[in-house]
C-alpha atoms as a PDB file:
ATOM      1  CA  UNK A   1       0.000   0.000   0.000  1.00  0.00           C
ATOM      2  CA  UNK A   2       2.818   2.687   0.799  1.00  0.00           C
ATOM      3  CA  UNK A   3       4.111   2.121  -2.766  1.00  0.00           C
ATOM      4  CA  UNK A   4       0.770   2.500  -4.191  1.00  0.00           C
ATOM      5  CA  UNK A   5       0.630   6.066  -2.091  1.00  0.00           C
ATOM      6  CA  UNK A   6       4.028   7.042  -2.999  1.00  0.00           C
ATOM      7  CA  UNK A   7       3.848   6.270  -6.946  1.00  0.00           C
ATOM      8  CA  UNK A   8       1.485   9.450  -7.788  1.00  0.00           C
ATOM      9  CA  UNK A   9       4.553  11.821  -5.791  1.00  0.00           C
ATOM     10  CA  UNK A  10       7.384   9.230  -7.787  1.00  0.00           C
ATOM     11  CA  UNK A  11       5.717   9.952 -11.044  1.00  0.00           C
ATOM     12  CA  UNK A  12       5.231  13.764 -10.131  1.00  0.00           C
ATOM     13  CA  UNK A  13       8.992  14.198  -9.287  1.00  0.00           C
ATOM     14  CA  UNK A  14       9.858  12.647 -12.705  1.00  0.00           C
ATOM     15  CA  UNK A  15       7.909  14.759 -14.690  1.00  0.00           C
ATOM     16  CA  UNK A  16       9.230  17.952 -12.825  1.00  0.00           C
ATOM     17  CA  UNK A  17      13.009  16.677 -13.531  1.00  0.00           C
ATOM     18  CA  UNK A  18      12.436  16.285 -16.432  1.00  0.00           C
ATOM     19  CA  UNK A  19      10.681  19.578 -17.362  1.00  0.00           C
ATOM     20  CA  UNK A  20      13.898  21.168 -15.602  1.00  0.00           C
ATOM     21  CA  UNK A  21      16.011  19.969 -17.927  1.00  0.00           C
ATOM     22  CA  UNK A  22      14.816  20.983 -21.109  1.00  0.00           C
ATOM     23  CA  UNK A  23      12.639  24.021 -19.871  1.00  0.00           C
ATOM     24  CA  UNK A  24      16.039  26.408 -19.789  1.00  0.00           C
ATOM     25  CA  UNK A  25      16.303  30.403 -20.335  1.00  0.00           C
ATOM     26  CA  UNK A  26      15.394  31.420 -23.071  1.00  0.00           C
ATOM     27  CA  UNK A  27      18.149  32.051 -25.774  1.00  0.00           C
ATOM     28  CA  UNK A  28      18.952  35.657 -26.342  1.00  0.00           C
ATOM     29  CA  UNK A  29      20.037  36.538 -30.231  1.00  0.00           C
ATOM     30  CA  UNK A  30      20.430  39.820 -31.320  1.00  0.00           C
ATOM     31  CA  UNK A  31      18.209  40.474 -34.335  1.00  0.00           C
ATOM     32  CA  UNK A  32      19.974  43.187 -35.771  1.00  0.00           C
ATOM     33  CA  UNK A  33      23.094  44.843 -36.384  1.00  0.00           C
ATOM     34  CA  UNK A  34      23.913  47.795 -38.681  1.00  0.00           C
ATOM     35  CA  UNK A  35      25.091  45.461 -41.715  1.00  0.00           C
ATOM     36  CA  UNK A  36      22.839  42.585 -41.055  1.00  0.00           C
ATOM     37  CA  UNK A  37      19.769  40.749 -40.293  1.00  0.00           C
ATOM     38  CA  UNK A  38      19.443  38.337 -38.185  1.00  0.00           C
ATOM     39  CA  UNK A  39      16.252  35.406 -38.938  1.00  0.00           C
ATOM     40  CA  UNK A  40      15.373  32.901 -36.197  1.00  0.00           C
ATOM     41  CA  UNK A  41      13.515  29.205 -36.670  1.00  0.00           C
ATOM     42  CA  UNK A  42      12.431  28.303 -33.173  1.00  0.00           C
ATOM     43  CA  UNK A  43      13.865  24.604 -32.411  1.00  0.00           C
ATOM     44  CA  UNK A  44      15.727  24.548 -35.578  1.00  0.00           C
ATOM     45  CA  UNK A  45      19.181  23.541 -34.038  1.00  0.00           C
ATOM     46  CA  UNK A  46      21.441  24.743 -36.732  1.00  0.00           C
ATOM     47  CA  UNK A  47      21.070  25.905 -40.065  1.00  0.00           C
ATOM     48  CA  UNK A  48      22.383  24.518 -43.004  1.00  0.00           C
ATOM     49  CA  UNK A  49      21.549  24.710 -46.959  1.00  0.00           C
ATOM     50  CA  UNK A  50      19.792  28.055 -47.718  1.00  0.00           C
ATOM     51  CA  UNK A  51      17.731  28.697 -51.234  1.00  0.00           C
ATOM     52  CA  UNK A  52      15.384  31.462 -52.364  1.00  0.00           C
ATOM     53  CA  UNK A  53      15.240  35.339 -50.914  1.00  0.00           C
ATOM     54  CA  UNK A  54      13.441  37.401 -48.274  1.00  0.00           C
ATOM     55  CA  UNK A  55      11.730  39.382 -51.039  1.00  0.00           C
ATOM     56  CA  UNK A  56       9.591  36.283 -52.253  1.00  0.00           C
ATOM     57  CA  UNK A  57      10.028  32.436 -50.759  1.00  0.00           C
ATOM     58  CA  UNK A  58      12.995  31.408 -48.393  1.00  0.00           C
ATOM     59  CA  UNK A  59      13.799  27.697 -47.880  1.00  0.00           C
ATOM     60  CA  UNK A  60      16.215  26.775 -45.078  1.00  0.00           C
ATOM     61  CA  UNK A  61      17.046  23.097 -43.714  1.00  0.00           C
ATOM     62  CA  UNK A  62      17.689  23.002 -40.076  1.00  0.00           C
ATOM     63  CA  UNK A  63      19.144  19.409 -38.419  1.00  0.00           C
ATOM     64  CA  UNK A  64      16.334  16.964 -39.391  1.00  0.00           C
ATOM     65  CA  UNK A  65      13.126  19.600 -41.518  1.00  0.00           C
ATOM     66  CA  UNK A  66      12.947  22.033 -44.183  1.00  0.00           C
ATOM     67  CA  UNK A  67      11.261  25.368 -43.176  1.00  0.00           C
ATOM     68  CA  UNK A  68      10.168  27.980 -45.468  1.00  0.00           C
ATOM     69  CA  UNK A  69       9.175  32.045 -44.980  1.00  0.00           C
ATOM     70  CA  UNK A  70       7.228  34.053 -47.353  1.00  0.00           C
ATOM     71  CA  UNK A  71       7.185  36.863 -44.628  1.00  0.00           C
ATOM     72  CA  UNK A  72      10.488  37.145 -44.558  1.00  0.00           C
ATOM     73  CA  UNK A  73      10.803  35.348 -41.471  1.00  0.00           C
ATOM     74  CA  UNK A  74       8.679  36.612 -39.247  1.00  0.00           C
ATOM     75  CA  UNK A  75       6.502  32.946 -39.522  1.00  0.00           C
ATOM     76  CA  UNK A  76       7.801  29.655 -41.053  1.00  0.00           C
ATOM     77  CA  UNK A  77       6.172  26.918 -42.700  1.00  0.00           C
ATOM     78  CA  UNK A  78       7.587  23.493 -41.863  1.00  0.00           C
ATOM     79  CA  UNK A  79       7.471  21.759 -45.481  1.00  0.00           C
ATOM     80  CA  UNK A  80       9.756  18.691 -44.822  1.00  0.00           C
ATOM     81  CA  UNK A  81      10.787  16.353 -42.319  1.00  0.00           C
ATOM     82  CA  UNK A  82      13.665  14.236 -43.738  1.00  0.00           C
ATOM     83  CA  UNK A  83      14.985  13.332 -40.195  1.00  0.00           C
ATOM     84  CA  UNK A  84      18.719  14.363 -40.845  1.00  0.00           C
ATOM     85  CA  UNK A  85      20.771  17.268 -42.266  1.00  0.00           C
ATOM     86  CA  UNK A  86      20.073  17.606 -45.782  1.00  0.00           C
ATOM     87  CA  UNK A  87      23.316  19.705 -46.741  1.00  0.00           C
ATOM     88  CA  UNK A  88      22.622  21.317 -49.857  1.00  0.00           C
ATOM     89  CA  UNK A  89      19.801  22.428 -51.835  1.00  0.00           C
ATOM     90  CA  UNK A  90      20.147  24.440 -55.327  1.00  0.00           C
ATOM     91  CA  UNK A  91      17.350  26.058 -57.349  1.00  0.00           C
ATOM     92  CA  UNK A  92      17.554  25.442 -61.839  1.00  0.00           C
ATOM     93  CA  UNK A  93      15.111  27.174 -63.644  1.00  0.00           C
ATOM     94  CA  UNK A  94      11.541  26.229 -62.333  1.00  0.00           C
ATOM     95  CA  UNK A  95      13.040  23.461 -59.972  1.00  0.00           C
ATOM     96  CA  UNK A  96      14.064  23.530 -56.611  1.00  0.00           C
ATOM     97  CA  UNK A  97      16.509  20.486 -55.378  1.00  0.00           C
ATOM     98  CA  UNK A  98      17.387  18.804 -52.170  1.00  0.00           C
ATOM     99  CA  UNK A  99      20.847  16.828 -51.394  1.00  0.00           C
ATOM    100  CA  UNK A 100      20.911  14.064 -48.887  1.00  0.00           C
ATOM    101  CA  UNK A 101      25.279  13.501 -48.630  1.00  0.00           C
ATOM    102  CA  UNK A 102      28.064  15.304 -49.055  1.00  0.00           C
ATOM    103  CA  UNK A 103      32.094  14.971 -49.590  1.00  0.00           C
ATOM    104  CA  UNK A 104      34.880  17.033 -50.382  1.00  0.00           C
ATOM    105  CA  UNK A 105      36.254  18.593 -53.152  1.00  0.00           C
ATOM    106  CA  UNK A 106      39.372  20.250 -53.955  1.00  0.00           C
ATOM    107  CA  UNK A 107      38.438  23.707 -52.696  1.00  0.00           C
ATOM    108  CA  UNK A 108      35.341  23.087 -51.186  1.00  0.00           C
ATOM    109  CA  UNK A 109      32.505  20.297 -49.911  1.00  0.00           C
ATOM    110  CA  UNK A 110      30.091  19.134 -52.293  1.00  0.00           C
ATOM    111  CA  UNK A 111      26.606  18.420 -51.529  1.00  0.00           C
ATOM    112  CA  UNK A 112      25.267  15.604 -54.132  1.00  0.00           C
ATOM    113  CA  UNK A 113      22.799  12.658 -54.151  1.00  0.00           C
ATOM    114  CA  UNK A 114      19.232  13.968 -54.906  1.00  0.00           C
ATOM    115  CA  UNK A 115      17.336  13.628 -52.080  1.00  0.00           C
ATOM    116  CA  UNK A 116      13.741  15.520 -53.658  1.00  0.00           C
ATOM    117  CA  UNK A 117      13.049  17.935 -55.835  1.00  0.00           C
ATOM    118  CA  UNK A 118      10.220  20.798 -56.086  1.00  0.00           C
ATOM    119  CA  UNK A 119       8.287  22.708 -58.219  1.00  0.00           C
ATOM    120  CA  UNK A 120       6.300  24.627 -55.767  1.00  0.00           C
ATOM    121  CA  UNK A 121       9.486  26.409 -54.294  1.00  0.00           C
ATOM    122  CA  UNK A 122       9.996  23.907 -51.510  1.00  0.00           C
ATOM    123  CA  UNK A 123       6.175  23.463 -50.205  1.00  0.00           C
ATOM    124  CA  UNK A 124       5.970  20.008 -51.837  1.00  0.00           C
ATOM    125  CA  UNK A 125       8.900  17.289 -52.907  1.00  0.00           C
ATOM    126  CA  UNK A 126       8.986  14.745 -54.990  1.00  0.00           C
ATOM    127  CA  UNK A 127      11.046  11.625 -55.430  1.00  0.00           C
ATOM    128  CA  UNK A 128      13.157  11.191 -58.792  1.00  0.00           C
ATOM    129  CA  UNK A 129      12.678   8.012 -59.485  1.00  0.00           C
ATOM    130  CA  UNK A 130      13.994   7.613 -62.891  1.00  0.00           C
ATOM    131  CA  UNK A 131      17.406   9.149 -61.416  1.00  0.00           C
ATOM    132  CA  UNK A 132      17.150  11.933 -63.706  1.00  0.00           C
ATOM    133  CA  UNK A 133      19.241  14.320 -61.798  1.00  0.00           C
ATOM    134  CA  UNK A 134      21.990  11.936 -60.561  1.00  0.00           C
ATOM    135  CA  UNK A 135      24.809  13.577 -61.135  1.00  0.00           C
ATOM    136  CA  UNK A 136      23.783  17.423 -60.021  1.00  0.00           C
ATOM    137  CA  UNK A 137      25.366  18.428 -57.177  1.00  0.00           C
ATOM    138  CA  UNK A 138      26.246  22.002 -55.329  1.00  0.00           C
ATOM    139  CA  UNK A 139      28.967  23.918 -53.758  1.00  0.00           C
ATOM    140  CA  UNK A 140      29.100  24.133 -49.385  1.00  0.00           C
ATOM    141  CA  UNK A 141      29.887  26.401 -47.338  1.00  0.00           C
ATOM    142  CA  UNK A 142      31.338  28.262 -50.839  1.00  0.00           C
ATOM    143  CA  UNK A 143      29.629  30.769 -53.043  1.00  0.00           C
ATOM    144  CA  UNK A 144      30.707  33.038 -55.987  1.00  0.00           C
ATOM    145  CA  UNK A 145      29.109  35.994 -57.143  1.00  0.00           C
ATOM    146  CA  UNK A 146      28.719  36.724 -60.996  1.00  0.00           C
ATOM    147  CA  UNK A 147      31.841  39.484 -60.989  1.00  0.00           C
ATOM    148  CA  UNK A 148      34.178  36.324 -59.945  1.00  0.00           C
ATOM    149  CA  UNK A 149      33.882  37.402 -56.203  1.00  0.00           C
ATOM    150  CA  UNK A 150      33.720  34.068 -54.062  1.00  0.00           C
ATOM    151  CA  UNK A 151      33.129  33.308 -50.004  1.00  0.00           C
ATOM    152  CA  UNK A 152      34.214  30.521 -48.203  1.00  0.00           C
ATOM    153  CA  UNK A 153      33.921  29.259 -44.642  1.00  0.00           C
ATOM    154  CA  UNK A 154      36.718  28.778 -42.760  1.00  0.00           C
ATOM    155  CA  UNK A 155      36.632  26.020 -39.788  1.00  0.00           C
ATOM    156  CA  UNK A 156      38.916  26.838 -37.165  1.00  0.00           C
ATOM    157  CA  UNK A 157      39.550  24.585 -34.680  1.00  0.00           C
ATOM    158  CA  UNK A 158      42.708  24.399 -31.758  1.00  0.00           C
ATOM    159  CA  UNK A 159      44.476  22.324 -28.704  1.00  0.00           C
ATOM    160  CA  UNK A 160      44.136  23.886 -25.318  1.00  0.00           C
ATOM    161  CA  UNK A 161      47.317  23.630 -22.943  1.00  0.00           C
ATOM    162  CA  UNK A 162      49.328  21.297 -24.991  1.00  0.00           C
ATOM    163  CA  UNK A 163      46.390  18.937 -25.336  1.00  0.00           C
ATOM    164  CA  UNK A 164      45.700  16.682 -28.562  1.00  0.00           C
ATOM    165  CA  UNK A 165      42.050  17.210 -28.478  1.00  0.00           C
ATOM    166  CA  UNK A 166      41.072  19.525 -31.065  1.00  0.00           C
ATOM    167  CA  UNK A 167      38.875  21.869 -30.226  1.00  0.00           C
ATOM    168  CA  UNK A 168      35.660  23.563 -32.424  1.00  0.00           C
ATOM    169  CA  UNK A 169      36.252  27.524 -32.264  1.00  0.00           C
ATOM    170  CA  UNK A 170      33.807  30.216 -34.000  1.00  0.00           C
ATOM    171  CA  UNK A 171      34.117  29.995 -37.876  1.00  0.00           C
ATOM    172  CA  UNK A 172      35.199  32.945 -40.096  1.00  0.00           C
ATOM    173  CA  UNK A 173      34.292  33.896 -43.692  1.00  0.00           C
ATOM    174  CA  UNK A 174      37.354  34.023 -46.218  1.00  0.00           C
ATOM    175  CA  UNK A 175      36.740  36.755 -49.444  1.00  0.00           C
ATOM    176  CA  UNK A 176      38.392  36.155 -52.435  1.00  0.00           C
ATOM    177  CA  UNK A 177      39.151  38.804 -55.024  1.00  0.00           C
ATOM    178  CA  UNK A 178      41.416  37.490 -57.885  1.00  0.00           C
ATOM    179  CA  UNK A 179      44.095  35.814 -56.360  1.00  0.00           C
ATOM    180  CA  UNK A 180      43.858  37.251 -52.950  1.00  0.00           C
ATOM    181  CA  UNK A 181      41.742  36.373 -50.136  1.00  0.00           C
ATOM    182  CA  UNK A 182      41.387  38.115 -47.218  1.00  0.00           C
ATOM    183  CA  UNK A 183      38.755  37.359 -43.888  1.00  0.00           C
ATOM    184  CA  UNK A 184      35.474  39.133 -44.453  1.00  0.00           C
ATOM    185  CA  UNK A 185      34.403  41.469 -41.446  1.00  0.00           C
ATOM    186  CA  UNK A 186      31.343  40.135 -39.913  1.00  0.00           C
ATOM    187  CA  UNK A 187      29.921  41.241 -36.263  1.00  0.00           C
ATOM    188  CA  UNK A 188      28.651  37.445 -35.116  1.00  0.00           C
ATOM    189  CA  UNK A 189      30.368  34.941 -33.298  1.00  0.00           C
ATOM    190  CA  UNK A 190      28.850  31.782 -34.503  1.00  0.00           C
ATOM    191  CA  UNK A 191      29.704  28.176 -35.926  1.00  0.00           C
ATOM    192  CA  UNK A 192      28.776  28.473 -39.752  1.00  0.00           C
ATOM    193  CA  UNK A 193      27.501  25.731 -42.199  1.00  0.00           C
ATOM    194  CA  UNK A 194      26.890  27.355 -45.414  1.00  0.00           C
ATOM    195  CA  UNK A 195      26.104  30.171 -47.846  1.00  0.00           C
ATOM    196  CA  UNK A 196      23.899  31.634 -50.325  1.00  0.00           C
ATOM    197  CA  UNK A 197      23.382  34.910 -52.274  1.00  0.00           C
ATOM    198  CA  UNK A 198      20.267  36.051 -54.076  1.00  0.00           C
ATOM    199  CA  UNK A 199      19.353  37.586 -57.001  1.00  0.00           C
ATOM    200  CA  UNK A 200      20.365  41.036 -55.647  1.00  0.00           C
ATOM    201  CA  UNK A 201      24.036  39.627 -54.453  1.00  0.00           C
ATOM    202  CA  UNK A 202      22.833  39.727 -50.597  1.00  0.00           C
ATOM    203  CA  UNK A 203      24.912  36.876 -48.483  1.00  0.00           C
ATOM    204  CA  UNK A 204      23.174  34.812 -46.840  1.00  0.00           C
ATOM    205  CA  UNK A 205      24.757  33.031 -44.291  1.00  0.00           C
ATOM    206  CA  UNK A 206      23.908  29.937 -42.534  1.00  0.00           C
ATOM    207  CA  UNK A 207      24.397  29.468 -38.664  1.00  0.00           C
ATOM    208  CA  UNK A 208      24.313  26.995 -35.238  1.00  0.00           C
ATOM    209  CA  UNK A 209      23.422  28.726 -32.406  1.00  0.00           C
ATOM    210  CA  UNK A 210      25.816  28.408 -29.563  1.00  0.00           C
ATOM    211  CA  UNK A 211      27.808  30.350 -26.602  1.00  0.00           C
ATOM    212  CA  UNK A 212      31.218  31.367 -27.111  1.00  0.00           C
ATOM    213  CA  UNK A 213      33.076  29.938 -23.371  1.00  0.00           C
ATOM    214  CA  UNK A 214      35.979  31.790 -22.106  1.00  0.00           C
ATOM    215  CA  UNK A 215      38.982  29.396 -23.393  1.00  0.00           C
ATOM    216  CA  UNK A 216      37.104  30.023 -27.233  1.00  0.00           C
ATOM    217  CA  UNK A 217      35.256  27.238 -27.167  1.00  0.00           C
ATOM    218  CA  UNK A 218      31.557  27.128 -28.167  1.00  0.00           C
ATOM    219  CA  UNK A 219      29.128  25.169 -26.312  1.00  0.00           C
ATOM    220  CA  UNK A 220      26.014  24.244 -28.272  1.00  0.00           C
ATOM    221  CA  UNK A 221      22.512  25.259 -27.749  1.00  0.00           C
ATOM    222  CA  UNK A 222      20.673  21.953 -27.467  1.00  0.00           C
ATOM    223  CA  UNK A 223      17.248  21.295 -29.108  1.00  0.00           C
ATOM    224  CA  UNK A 224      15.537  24.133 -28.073  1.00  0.00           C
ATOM    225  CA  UNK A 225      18.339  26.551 -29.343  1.00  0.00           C
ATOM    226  CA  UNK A 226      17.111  28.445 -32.446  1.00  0.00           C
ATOM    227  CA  UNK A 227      18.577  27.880 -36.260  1.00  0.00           C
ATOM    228  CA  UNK A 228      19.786  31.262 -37.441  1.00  0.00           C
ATOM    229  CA  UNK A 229      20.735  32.692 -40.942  1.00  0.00           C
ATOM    230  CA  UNK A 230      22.237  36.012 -41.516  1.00  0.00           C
ATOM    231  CA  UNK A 231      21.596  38.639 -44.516  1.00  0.00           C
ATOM    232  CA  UNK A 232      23.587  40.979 -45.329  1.00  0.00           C
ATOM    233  CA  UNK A 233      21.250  44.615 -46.112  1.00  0.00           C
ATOM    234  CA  UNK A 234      22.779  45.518 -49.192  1.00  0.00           C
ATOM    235  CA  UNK A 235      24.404  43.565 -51.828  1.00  0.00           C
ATOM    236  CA  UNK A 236      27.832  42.371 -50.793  1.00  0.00           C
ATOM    237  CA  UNK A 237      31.184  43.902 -53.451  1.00  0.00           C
END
């Protein structure tokens, strides 16, 4: 009988741990700075392929969905759930593709395998079943602009106090002008996973939300932290 009484307050306790642990503070992001814009997708984790623009339809894909703005973020439409990363996506003519692997390439990581495609701008996918677009595939983390301007990401990672673990540090954006590159200025701290420009030359740039800790390190923001993609106001040079 006393562990009859005592399951309700067992069961109670449980439910209140649990709550604890993933009810934290809200995450605090600044939306804007004087160069940028700052989007947020509640829950999204990280952002990673970006396609589209703010002035019409905007498809991002987050750790495991697709979400898509028309409102230029201020609500999103969840239009896929493909329960991983889906690393690249790339828009030809009416058609809107999704990649489900990646590898690298000589200067940069290539998204390939078609995952899905769409003809609706990313609110409906189908399958291609007849492997018709096998062999597309798409640029990460790298873009280049029509006047030969490219960006890259640059990973940085380091050893703390003569330690072999390697370490994940904040990641910077490399601008490349003919032969010479040079580290773009950009007023976010952030771990990046990819880029994008529009039709107007905007960079959009996609983001994992997480805290920068004293030794440099970044400590993730867990599955309540928010996906985040950066846009640059006016066209980048």
């Amino acid at each position: 009988m006393r562990l009859i009484a005592n399951f309700p307050l067992l069961l109670l306790l449980f439910i209140s741990t649990s709550c604890e642990e993933f009810n934290t503070e809200p995450m605090v992001v600044q939306e804007e700075y004087d160069n940028w814009t700052v989007l947020q997708i509640p829950n999204g984790e990280e952002a990673h392929a970006i396609s589209g623009s703010i002035d019409d339809v905007l498809v991002v894909t987050t750790y495991t969905k697709v979400y898509a703005t028309k409102d230029a973020g201020e609500t999103w439409d969840e239009v896929a759930d493909f329960s991983g990363i889906m690393p690249g996506l790339l828009e030809r003519n009416d058609s809107l593709f999704i990649f489900g692997a990646y590898g690298q390439g000589a200067d940069y990581d290539i998204a390939s395998s078609v995952a899905r495609f769409s003809l609706d701008k990313g609110y409906t996918w189908q399958e291609d079943k007849k492997n018709v677009y096998s062999r597309l595939s798409v640029p990460i983390k790298y873009v280049k602009a029509e006047n030969e301007i490219s960006y890259k990401i640059k990973k940085n990672t380091f050893k703390l106090d003569g330690s072999e673990t390697e370490y994940v540090g904040t990641s910077d954006i490399e601008k490349t002008i003919d032969d010479y590159t040079a580290k773009l200025e950009i007023p976010f701290e952030y771990i990046l996973n990819n880029l994008h420009l529009d039709d107007q030359n905007r960079l959009y740039v996609a983001a994992s939300y997480g805290t920068v800790n004293e030794n440099g390190t970044v400590k993730p923001g867990g599955r309540n932290a928010p996906a985040l993609v950066f846009i640059s106001k006016s066209p980048l040079p």
